[in-house]
Protein backbone atom coordinates (compact mmCIF):
# COMPACT_ATOMS: atom_id res chain seq x y z
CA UNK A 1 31.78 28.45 46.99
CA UNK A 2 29.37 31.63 47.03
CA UNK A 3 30.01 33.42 44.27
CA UNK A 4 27.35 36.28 44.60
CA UNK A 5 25.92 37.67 47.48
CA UNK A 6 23.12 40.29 47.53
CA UNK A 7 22.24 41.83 51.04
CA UNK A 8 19.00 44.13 51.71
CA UNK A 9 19.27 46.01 48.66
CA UNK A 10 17.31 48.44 47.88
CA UNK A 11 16.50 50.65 44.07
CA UNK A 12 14.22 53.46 44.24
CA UNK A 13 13.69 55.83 41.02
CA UNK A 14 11.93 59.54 40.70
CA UNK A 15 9.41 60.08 38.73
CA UNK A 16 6.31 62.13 37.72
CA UNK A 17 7.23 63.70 41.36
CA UNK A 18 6.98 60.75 43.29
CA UNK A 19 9.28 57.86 44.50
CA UNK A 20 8.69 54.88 43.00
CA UNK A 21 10.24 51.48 44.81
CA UNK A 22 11.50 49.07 41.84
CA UNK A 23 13.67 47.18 44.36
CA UNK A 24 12.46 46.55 47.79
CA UNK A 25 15.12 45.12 50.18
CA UNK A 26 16.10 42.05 48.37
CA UNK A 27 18.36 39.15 49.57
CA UNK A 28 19.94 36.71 47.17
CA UNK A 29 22.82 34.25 46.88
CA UNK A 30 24.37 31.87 44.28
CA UNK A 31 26.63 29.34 44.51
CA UNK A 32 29.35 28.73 42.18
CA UNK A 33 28.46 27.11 38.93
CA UNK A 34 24.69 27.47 39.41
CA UNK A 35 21.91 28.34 37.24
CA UNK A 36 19.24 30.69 39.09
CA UNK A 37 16.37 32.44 37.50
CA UNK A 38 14.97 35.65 38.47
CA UNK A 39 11.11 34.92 37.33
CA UNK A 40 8.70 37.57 37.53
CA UNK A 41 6.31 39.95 35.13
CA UNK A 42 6.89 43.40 33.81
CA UNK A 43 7.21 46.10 35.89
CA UNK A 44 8.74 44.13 38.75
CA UNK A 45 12.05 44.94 39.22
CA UNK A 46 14.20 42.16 38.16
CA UNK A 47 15.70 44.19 35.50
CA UNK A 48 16.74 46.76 37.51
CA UNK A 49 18.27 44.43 40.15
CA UNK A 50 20.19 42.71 37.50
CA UNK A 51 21.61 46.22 36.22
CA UNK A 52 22.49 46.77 39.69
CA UNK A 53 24.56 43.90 39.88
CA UNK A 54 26.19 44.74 36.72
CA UNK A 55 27.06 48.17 37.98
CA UNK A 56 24.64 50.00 35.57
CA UNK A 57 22.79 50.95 38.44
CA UNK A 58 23.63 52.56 41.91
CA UNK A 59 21.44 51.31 44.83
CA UNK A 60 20.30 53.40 47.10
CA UNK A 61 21.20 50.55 49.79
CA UNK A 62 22.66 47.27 50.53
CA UNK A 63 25.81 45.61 49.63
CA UNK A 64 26.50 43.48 46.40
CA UNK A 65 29.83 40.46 46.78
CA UNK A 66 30.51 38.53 44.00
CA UNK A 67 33.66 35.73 44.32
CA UNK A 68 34.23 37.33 47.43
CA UNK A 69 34.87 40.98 46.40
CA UNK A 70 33.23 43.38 48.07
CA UNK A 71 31.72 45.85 44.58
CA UNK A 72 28.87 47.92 46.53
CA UNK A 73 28.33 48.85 49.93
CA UNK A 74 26.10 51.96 51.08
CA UNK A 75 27.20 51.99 54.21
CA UNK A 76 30.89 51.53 53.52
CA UNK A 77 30.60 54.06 50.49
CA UNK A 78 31.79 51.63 47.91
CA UNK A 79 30.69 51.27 44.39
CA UNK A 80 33.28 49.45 42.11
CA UNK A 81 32.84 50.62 37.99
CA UNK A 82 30.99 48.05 35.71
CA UNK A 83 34.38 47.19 33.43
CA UNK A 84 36.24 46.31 36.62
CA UNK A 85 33.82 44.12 37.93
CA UNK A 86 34.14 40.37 35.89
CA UNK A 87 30.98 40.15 34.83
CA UNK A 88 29.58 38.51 31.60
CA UNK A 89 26.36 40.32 30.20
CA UNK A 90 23.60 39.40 27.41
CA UNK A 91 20.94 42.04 26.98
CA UNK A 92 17.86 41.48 25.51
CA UNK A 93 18.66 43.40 22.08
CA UNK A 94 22.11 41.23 21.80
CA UNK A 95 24.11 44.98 21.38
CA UNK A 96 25.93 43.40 18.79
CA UNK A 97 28.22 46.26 17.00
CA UNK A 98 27.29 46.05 13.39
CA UNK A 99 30.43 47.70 11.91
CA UNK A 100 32.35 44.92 13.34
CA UNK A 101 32.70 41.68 11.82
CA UNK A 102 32.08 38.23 14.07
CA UNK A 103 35.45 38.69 15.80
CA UNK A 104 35.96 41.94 16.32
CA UNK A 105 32.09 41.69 18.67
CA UNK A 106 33.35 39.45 20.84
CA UNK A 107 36.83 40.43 21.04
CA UNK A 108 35.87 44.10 22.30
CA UNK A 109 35.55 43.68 25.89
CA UNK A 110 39.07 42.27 26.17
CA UNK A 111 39.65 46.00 25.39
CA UNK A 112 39.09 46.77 28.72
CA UNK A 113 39.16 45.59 32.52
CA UNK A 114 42.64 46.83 33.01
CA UNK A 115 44.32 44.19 31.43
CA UNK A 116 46.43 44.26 28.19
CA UNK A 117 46.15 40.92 25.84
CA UNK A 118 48.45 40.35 23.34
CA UNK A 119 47.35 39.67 19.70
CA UNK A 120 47.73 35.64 20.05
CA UNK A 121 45.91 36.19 23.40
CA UNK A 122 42.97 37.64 22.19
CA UNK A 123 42.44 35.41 19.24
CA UNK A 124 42.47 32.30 21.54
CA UNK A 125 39.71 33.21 23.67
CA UNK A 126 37.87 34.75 21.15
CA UNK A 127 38.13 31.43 18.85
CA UNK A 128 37.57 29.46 22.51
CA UNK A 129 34.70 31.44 22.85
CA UNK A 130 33.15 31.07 19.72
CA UNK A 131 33.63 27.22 20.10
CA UNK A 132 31.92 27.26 23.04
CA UNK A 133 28.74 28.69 21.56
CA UNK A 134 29.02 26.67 18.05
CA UNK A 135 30.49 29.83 15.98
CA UNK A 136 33.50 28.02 14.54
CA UNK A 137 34.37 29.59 10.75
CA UNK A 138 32.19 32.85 11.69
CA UNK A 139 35.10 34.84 13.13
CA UNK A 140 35.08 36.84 9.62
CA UNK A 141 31.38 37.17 9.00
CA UNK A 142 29.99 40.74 9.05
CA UNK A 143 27.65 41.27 11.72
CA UNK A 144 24.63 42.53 9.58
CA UNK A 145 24.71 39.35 7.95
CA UNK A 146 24.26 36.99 10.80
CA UNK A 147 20.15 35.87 11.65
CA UNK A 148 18.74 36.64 15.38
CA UNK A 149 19.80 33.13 16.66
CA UNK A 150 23.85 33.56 15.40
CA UNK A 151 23.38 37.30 16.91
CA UNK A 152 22.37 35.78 20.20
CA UNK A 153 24.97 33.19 20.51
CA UNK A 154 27.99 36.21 19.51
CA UNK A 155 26.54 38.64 22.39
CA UNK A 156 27.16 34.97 24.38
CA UNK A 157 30.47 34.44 23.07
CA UNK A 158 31.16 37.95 23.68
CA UNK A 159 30.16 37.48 27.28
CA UNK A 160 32.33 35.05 28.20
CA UNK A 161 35.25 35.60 26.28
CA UNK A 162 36.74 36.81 29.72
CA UNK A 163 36.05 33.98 31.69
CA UNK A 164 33.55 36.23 34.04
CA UNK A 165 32.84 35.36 37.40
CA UNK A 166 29.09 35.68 36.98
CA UNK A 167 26.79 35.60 33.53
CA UNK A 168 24.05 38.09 33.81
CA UNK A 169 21.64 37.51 31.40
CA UNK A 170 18.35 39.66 30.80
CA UNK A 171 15.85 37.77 28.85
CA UNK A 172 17.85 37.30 25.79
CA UNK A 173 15.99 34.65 24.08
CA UNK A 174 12.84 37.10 24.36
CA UNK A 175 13.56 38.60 20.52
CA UNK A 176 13.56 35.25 19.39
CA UNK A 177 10.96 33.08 17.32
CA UNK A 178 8.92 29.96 19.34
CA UNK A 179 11.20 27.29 16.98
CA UNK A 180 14.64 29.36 17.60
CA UNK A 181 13.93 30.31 20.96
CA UNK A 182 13.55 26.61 22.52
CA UNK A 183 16.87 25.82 20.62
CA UNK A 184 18.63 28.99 22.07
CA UNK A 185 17.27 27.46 25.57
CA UNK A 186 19.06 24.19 24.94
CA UNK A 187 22.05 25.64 23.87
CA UNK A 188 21.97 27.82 27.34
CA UNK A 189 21.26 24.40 28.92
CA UNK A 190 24.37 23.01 27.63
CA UNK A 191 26.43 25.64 28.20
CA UNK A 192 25.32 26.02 31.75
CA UNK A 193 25.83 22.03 32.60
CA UNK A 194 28.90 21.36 30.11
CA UNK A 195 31.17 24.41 32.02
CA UNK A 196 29.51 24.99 35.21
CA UNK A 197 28.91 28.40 34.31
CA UNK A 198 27.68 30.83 37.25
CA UNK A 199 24.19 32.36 35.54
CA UNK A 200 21.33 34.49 36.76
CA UNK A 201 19.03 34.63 34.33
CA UNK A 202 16.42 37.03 34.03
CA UNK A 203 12.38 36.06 32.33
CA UNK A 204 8.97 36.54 32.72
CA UNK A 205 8.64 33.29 30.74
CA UNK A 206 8.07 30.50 33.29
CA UNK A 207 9.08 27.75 30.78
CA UNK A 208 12.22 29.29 30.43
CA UNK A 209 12.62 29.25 34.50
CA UNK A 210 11.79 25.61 35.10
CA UNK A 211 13.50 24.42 32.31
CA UNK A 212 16.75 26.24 32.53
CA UNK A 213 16.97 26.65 36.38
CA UNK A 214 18.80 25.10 39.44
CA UNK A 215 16.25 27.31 41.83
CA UNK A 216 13.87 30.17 41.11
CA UNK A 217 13.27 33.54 42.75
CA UNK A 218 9.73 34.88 42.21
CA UNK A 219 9.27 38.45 42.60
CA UNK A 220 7.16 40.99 42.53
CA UNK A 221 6.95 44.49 43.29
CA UNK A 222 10.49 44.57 43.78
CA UNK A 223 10.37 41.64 46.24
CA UNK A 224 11.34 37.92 46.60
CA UNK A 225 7.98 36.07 47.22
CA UNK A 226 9.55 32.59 46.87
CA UNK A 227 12.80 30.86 46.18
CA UNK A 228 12.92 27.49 45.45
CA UNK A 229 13.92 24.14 42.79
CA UNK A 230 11.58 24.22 39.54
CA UNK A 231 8.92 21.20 40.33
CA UNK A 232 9.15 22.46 44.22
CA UNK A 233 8.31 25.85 42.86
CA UNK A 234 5.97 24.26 40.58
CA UNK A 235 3.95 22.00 42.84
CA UNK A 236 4.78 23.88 46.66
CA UNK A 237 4.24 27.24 45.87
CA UNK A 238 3.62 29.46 49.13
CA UNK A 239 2.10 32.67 47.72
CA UNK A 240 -1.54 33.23 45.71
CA UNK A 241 0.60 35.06 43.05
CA UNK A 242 2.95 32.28 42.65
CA UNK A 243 0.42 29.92 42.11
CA UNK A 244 -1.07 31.47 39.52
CA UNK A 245 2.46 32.90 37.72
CA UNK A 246 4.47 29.58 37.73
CA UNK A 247 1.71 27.45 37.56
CA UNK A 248 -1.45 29.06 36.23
CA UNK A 249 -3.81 27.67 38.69
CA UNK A 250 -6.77 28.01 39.44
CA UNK A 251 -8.15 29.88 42.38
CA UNK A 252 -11.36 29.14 44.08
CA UNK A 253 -12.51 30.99 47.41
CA UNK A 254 -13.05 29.04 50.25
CA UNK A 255 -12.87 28.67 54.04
CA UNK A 256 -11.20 25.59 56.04
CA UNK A 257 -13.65 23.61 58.17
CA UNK A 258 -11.52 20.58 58.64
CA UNK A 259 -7.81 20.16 59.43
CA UNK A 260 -6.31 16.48 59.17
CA UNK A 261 -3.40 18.35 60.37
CA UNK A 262 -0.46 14.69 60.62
CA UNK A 263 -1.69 14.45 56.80
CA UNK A 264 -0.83 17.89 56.35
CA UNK A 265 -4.06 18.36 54.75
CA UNK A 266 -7.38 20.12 55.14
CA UNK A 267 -10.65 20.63 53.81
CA UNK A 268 -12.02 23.82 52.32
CA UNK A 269 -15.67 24.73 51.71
CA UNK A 270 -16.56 26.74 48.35
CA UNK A 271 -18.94 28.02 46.36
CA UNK A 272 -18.68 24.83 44.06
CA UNK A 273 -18.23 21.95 46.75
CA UNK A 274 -15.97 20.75 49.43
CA UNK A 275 -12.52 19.96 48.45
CA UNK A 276 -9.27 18.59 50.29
CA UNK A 277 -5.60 19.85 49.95
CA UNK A 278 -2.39 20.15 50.92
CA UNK A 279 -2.06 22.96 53.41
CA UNK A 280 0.53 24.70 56.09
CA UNK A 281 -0.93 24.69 59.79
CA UNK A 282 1.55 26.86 61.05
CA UNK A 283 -0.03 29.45 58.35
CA UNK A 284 -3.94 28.59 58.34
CA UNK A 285 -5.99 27.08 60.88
CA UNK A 286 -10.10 25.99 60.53
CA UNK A 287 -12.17 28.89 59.84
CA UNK A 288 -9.43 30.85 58.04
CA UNK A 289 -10.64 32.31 54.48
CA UNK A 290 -8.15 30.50 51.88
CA UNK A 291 -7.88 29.98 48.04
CA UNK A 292 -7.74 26.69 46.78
CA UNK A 293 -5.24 26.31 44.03
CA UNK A 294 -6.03 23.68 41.22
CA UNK A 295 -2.84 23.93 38.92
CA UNK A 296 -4.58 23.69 34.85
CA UNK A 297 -2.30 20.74 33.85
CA UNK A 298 -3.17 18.32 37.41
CA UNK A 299 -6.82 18.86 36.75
CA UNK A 300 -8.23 15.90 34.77
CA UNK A 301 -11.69 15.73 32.36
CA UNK A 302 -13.82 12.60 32.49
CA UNK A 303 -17.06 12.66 30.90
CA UNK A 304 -18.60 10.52 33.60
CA UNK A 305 -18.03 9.83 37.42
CA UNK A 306 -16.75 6.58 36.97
CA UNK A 307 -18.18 3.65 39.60
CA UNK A 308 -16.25 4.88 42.39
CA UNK A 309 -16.23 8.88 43.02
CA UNK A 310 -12.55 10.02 43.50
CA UNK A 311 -12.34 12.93 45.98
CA UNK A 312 -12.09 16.83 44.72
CA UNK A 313 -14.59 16.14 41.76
CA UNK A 314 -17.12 18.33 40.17
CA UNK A 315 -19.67 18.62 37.32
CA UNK A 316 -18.47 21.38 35.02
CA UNK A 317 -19.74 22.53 31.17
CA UNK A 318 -17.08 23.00 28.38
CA UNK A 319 -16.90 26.62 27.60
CA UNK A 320 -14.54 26.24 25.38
CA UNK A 321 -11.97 24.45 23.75
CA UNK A 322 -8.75 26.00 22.22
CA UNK A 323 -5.87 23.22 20.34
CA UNK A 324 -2.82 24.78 20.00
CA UNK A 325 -1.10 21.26 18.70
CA UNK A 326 0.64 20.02 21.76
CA UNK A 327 -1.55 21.07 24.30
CA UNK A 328 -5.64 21.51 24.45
CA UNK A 329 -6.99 23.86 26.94
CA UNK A 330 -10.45 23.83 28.23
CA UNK A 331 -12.21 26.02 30.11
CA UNK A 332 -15.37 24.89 31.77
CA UNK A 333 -17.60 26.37 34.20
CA UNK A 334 -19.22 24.84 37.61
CA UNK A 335 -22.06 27.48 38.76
CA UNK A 336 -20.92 30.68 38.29
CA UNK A 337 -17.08 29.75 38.64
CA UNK A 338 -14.78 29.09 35.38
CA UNK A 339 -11.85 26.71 35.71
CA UNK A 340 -9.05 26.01 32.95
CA UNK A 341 -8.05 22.48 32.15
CA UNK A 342 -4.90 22.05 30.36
CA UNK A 343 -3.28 18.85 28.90
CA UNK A 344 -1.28 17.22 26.40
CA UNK A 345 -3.91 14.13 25.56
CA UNK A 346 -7.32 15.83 24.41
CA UNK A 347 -10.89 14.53 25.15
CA UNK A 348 -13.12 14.34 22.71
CA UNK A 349 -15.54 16.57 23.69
CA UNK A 350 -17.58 19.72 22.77
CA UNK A 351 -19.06 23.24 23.51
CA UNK A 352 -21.57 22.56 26.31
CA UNK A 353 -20.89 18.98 26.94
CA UNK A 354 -21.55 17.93 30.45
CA UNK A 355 -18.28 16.75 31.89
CA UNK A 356 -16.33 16.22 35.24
CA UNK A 357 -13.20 17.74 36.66
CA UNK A 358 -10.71 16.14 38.81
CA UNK A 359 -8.48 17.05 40.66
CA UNK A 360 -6.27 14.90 43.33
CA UNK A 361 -6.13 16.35 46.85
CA UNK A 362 -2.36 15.89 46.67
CA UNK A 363 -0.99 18.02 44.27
CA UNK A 364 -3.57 21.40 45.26
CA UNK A 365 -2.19 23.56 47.86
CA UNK A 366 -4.55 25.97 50.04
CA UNK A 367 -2.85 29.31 50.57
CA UNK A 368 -3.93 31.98 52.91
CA UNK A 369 -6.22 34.69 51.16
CA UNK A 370 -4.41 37.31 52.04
CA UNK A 371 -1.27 37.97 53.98
């Protein structure tokens, strides 16, 4: 069942005399009981869109359906109030009331929606609620006692005491510490499997996105580049910009002078060699100008050729090396070109050392320059 349905909307705001376009026509739809992750950086919109949805926003067009219910149409002049809409909402800052104790926070919105609960009402969702985020024996606790992570999971509680149709969630686990923050992200994971909870969740963190997600929207500039499944947004991704957001890659300027096109691959000449990848011919054809995408944890160091030369390898220098505990990053340089090299199983190498990069035709895409 399609529980939210977003159709050519569009957000523009005034400022410093001149419009600025935050969101820029924008199509999206989840089904019931999935997990979908609006990815992008600052500055792109996908805050605003989310407070559209919510109702803390009015559009300037489009329409917005969630479980069927029409809430905003511009061309039908509809624009249904954010309490009467069903929605479930965790904002960055948690907006946890701190003259209320545990109970009272999560209790409030039953306050409103146009329903009355009764007093043995509220108190079982509110103790269902707080069972459902691991809060049992808090109901009493004053708020200003609670730490960042028991904050977090109240404004949760508090969201779905209701039973919304939708959670909205805008990058709550952002005001959170590394340690706390990757528990917080497997307590969303198990709260979005365990009750088939109906989430868009909004990050700029891309491990948050392909860890959390059923499908990703990349935007930018107010606008959907690509929607797809984590490791096919990971290892397919059909824009320069999401290359390099989701996956970090690297980018090297070529042009195609082969196509092997019932392979679905292609050869690009750079500055640094001639390398083959995966590529669309319905998008690029020999002689186009391309980038060549090398995501940082696919590329492999070797600190000789080997007896048989693999494809897509080149003699680089170590730059340098930065260990961060689970994963080393290199950055070495071929010519006048730098590449990063990430991975979880360091090489022991140094500053300067003469080494080689890999990386297997398969899993680097060649994207169009410029579209």
């Amino acid at each position: 069942m399609l529980q939210l349905k977003v159709t050519n909307l569009h957000k523009t705001y005034f400022s410093e005399g001149q419009l600025i376009p935050a969101v820029r026509g924008v199509n999206l739809s989840i089904e019931e009981g999935e997990f979908v992750t609006l990815l992008g950086p600052s500055g792109c919109g996908k805050s605003t869109f989310l407070r559209c949805i919510a109702g803390l926003e009015r559009p300037d067009e489009g329409e917005i359906e969630i479980a069927g219910k029409l809430l905003y149409s511009s061309s039908r002049g509809v624009f249904v109030s954010p309490h009467q809409r069903n929605l479930g909402m965790v904002f960055q800052s948690y907006a946890i009331w701190p003259f209320m104790n545990v109970f009272d926070n999560v209790a409030f919105p039953l306050s409103y929606g146009g329903r009355n609960y009764s007093r043995e009402e509220r108190k079982e969702l509110v103790m269902r609620a707080l069972a459902l985020v691991r809060l049992e024996g808090f109901e009493r606790r004053a708020a200003t006692l609670l730490s960042g992570g028991q904050q977090q999971r109240v404004a949760l509680a508090r969201a779905l005491v209701y039973q919304p149709d939708i959670l909205l969630l805008d990058e709550p686990l952002s005001n959170l510490d590394a340690r706390l923050r990757e528990e917080m992200r497997e307590e969303l994971a198990r709260l979005a499997k365990g009750f088939r909870l109906t989430i868009l969740f909004v990050t700029h963190d891309q491990t948050e996105a392909l860890y959390l997600s059923d499908r990703i929207a990349v935007i930018r500039d107010g606008i959907i580049l690509q929607e797809a499944a984590p490791q096919e947004m990971y290892f397919e991704p059909q824009d320069a910009f999401v290359s390099t957001f989701v996956t970090g890659a690297n980018h090297i300027k070529g042009k195609i002078v082969e196509e092997q096109k019932s392979a679905g691959m292609c050869t690009a000449k750079t500055a640094i060699g001639r390398f083959q990848g995966v590529y669309s011919a319905s998008r690029l054809k020999k002689g186009d100008e391309v980038l060549f995408c090398i995501p940082t944890t696919i590329a492999t160091l070797h600190t000789s050729k080997g007896s048989a030369e693999p494809k897509n390898m080149i003699e680089a220098k170590v730059e340098r090396i930065t260990f961060t505990g689970q994963i080393t990053d290199y950055v070495v340089r071929a010519k006048e070109i730098s590449l990063e090299v990430r991975t979880s199983r360091p090489l022991r190498v140094e500053k300067n050392q003469r080494v080689y990069v890999h990386f297997a035709p398969e899993d680097c895409r060649v994207l169009p320059a410029s579209e």
